[in-house]
Protein backbone atom coordinates (compact mmCIF):
# COMPACT_ATOMS: atom_id res chain seq x y z
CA UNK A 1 37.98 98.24 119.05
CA UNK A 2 40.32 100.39 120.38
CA UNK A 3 39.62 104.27 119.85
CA UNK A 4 42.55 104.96 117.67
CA UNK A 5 41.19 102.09 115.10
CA UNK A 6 38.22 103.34 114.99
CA UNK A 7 39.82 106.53 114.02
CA UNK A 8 41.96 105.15 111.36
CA UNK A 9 39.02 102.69 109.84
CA UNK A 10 38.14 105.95 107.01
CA UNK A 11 41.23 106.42 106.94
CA UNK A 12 42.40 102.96 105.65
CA UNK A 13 39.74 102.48 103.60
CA UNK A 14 40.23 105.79 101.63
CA UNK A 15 44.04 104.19 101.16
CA UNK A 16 43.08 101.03 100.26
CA UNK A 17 43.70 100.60 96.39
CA UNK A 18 47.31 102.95 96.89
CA UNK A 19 48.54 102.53 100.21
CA UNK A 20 52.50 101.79 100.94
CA UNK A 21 51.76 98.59 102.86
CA UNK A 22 54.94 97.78 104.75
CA UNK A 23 55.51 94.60 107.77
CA UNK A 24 56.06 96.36 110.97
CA UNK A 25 59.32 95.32 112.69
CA UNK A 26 59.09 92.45 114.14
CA UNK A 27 60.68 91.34 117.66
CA UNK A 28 63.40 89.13 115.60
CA UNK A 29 63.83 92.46 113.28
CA UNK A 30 64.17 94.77 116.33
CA UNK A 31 66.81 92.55 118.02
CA UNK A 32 68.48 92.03 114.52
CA UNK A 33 68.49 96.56 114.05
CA UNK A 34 70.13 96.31 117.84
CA UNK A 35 72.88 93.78 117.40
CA UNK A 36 73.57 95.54 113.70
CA UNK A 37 73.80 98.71 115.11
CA UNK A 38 77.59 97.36 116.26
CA UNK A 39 78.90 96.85 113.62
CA UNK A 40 76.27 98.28 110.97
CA UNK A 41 73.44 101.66 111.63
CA UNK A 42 72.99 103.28 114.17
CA UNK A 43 76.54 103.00 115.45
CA UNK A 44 77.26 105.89 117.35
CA UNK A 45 81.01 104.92 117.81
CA UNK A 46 81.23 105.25 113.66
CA UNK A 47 83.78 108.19 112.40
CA UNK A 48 82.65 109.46 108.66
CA UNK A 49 85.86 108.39 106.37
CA UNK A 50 88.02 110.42 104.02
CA UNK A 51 85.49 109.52 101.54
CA UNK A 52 82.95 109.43 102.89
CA UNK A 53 82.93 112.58 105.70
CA UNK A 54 79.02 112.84 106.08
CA UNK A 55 77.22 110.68 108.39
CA UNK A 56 74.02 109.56 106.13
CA UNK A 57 70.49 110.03 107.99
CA UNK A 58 67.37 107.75 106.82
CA UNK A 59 64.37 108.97 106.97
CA UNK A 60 61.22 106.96 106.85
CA UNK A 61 58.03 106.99 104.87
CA UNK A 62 54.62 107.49 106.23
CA UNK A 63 53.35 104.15 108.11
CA UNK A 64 57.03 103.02 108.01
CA UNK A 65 59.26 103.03 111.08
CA UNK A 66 63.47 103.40 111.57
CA UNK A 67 64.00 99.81 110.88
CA UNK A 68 61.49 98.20 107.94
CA UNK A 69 62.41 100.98 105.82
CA UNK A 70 65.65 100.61 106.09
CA UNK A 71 66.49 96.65 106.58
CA UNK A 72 67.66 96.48 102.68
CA UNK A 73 69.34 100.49 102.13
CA UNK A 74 71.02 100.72 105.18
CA UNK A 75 73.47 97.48 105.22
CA UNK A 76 73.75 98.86 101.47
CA UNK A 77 75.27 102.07 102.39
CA UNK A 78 77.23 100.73 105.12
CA UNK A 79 78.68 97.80 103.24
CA UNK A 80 80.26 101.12 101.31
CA UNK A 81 81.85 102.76 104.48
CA UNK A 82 79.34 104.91 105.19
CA UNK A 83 78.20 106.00 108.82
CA UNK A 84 74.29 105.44 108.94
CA UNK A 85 71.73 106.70 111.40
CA UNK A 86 67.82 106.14 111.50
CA UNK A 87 65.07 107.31 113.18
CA UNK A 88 61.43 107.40 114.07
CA UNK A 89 59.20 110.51 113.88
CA UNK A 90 55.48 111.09 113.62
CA UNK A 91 54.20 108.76 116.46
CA UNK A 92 50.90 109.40 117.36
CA UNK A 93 50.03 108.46 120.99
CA UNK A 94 48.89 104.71 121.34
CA UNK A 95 49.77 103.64 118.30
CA UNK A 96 52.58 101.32 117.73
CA UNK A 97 55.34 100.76 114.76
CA UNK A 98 53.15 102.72 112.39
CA UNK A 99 55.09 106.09 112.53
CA UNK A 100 55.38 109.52 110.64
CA UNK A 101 51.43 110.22 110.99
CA UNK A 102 52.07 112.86 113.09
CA UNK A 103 51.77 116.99 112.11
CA UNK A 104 54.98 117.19 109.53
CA UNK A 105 55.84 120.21 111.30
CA UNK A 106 56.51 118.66 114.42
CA UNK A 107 58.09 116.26 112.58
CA UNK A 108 60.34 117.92 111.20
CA UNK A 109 61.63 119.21 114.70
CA UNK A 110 62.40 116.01 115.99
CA UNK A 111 64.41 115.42 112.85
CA UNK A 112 66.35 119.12 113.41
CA UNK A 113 67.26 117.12 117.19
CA UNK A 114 68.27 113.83 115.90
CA UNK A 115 70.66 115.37 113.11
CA UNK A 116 72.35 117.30 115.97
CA UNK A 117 72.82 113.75 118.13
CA UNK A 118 74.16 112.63 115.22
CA UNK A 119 76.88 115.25 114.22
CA UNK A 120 77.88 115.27 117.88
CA UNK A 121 78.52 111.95 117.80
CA UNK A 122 80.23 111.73 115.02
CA UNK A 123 82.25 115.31 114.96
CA UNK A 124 81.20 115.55 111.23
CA UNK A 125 79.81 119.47 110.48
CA UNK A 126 77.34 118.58 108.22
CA UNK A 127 74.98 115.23 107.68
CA UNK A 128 73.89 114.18 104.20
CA UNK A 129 69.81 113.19 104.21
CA UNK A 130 68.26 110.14 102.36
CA UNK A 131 64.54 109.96 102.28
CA UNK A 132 61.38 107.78 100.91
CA UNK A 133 58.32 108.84 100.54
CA UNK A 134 56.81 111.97 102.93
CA UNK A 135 60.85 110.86 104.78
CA UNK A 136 62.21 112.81 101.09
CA UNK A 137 59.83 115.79 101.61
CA UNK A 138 59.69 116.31 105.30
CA UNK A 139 63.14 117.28 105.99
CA UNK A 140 62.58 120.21 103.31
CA UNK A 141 60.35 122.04 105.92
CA UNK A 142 63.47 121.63 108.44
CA UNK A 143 65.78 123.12 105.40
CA UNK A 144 63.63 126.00 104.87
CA UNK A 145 62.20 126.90 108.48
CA UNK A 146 64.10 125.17 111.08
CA UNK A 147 67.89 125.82 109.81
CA UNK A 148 68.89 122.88 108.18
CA UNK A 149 70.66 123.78 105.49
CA UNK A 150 73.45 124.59 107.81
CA UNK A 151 73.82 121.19 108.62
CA UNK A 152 73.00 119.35 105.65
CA UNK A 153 75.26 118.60 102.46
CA UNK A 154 72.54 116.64 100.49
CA UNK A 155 68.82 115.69 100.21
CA UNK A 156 68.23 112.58 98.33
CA UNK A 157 64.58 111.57 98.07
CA UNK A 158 63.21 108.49 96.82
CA UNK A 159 59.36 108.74 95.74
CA UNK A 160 59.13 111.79 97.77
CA UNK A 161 56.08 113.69 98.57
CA UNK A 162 57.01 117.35 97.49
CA UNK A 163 54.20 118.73 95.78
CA UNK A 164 51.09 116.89 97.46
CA UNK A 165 49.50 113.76 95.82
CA UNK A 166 45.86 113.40 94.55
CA UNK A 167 46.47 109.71 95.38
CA UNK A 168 45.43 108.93 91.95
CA UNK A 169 42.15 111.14 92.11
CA UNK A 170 40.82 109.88 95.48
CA UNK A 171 41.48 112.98 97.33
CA UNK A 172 39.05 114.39 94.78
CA UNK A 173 36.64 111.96 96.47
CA UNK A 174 37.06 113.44 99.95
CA UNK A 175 34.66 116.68 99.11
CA UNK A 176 31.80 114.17 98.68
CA UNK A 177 31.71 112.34 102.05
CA UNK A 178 31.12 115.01 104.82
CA UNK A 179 33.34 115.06 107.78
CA UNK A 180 36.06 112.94 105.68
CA UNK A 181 38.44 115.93 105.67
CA UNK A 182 38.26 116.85 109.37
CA UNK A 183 38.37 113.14 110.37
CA UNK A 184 41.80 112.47 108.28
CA UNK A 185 43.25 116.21 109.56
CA UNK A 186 42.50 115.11 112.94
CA UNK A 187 43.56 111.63 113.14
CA UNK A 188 46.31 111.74 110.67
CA UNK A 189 47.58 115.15 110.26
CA UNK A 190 50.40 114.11 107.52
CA UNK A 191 48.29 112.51 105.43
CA UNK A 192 45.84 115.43 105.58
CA UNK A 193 49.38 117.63 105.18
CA UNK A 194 50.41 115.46 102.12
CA UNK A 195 47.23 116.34 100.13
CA UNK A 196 47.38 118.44 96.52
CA UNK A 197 46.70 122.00 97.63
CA UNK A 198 47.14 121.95 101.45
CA UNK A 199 47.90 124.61 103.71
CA UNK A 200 51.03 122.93 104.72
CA UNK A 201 52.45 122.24 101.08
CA UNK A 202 51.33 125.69 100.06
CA UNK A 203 53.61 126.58 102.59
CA UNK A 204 56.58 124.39 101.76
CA UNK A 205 56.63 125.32 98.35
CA UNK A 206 56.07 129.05 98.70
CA UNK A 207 59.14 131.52 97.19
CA UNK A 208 60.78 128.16 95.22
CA UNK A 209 61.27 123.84 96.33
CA UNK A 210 65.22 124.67 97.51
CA UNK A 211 67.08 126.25 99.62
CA UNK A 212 70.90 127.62 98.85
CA UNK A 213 73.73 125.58 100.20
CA UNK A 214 71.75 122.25 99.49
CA UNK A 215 72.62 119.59 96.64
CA UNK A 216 68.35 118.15 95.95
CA UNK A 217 68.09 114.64 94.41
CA UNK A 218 64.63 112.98 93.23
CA UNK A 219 64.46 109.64 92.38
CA UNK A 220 60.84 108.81 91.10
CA UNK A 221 58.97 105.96 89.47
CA UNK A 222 56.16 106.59 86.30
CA UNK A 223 54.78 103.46 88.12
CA UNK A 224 54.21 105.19 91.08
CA UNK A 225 50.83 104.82 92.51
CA UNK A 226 50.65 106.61 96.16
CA UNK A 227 52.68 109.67 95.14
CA UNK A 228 50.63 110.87 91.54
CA UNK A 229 51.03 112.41 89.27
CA UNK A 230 54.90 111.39 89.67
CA UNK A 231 55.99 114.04 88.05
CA UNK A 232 54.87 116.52 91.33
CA UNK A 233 57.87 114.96 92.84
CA UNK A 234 60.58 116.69 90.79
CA UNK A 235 61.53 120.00 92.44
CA UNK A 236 62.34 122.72 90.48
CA UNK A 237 65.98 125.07 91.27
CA UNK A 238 69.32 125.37 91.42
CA UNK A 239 71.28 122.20 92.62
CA UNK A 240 68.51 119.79 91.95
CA UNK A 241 68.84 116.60 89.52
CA UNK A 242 65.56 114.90 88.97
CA UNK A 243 65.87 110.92 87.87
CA UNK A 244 63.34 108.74 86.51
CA UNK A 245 64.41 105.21 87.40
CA UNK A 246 63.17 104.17 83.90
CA UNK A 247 65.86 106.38 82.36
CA UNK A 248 68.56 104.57 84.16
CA UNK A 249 66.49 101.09 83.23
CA UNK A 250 63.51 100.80 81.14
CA UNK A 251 62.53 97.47 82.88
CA UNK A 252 62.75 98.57 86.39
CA UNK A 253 58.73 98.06 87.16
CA UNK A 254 59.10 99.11 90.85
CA UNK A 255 56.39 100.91 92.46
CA UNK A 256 56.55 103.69 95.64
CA UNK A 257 56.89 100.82 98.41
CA UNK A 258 59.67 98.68 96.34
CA UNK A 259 61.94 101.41 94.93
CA UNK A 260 62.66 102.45 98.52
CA UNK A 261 62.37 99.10 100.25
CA UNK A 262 64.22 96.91 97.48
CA UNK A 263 65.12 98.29 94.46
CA UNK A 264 69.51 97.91 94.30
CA UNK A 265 68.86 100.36 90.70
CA UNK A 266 67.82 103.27 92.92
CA UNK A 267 70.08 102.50 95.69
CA UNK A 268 73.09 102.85 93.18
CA UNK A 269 71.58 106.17 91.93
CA UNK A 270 71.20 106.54 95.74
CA UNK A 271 75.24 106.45 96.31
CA UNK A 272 76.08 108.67 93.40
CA UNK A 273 73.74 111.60 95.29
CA UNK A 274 75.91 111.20 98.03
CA UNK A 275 79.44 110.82 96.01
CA UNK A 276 78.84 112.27 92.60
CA UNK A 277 82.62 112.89 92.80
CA UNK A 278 82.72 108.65 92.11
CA UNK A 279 79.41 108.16 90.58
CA UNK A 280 78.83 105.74 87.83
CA UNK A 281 76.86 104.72 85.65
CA UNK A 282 73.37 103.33 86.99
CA UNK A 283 72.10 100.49 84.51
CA UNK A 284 69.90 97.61 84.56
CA UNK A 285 72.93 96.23 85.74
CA UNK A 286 73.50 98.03 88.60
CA UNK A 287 71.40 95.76 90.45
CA UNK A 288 74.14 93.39 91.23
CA UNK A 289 76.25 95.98 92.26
């Protein structure tokens, strides 16, 4: 087994019962993101609209890479004449497709990079930011510490990390099987990072969630099960609008994985983040929208 396995084998099993578990790209997938990138994301030919002047970046979710998280919200958004861009961040070394594992930090630098790339290509001044999972909460450490809210309109984050999750009491576990901690810090630093009460979201969170200049949306689930209690992921401040899916539709039952992966409810509360000048109403029938 190769070192990096062995590594991850606590690590895994510690996830187990509320891990996101998402298909890495495939080959066919990979070739599909490439040929779409013409005429769908990642087109770096594609000039932000009238209305729609912000390029959108996607940013993944732990485990998740540029092009899984994205194969179902990205033709969404551009179907709607938006300019889309994802990428990959977190890789550790030797490990393949599973991404944002990395320290969020560093993270959040190669972010601060690719939003640049981005609004050079496409002459726009600022970029508007749509994130799931630890992708909604690590661009707020390049907001806060690494001058992104000079370049950013808009945060949307879908089942985001901000507060730290107890991962439905299992971090509570971690005291009780020595080494556990320094293992997952070591191997893992953002899942150590996204832990209830670590250094790194004590630091996020210090002196208020927001930043001026920035419009903050949460979209969470109450059937959340990686990011708990869901509630953590509101964020408190000015410019900020907190949904619970099940407000917009009481029989939306989707989970952390499916409400960024799937769900067309959120999506729709997705587009009126980014054009609340047009929004409408989201509904159970928004999914056929």
């Amino acid at each position: 087994m190769l070192p990096w396995k062995r590594a991850l084998r606590p690590v895994a099993a510690l996830l187990l019962t509320t891990a996101v578990v998402v298909v890495p790209a495939t080959t066919a997938q990979a070739a599909e993101a490439a040929t779409t990138s013409h005429s769908g994301w990642n087109d770096y030919s594609c000039k932000p609209s009238a209305a729609h002047p912000r390029p959108v970046v996607l940013v993944h979710g732990t485990f998740a890479n540029s092009v899984d998280n994205w194969l179902a919200l990205a033709p969404y958004l551009v179907n709607r004449g938006y300019c889309v861009f994802s990428l990959d961040y977190g890789q550790l070394p030797g490990v393949p497709f599973f991404h944002a594992l990395g320290p969020i930090d560093k993270s959040a630098g190669q972010l601060s990079t690719y939003i640049d790339t981005v609004l050079a290509a496409t002459g726009a001044a600022k970029a508007d930011l749509v994130g799931h999972s630890q992708g909604g909460m690590m661009p707020r450490y390049y907001l806060k510490f690494l001058g992104g809210a000079d370049k950013v309109n808009a945060l949307v984050g879908i089942a985001p990390n901000n507060h730290g999750t107890t991962l439905a009491g299992l971090t509570n576990l971690l005291p009780y099987f020595p080494g556990a901690e320094d293992l997952l810090t070591t191997a893992t630093p953002a899942l150590a990072q996204q832990v209830v009460g670590s250094e790194f979201m004590t630091k996020l969170n210090a002196g208020g969630d927001t930043v001026p200049g920035v419009r903050y949306t949460v979209i969470a689930t109450k059937y959340d099960e990686v990011v708990t209690p869901w509630r953590t992921q509101f964020l408190n401040g000015p410019d900020v609008k907190n949904v619970l899916i099940q407000d917009k539709c009481a029989a939306d039952l989707s989970e952390h994985a499916l409400l960024g992966l799937t769900d067309r409810i959120a999506f729709h509360e997705v587009t009126n983040a980014l054009d609340p000048a047009r929004a409408t109403p989201t509904t159970c029938a928004s999914v056929v929208g």
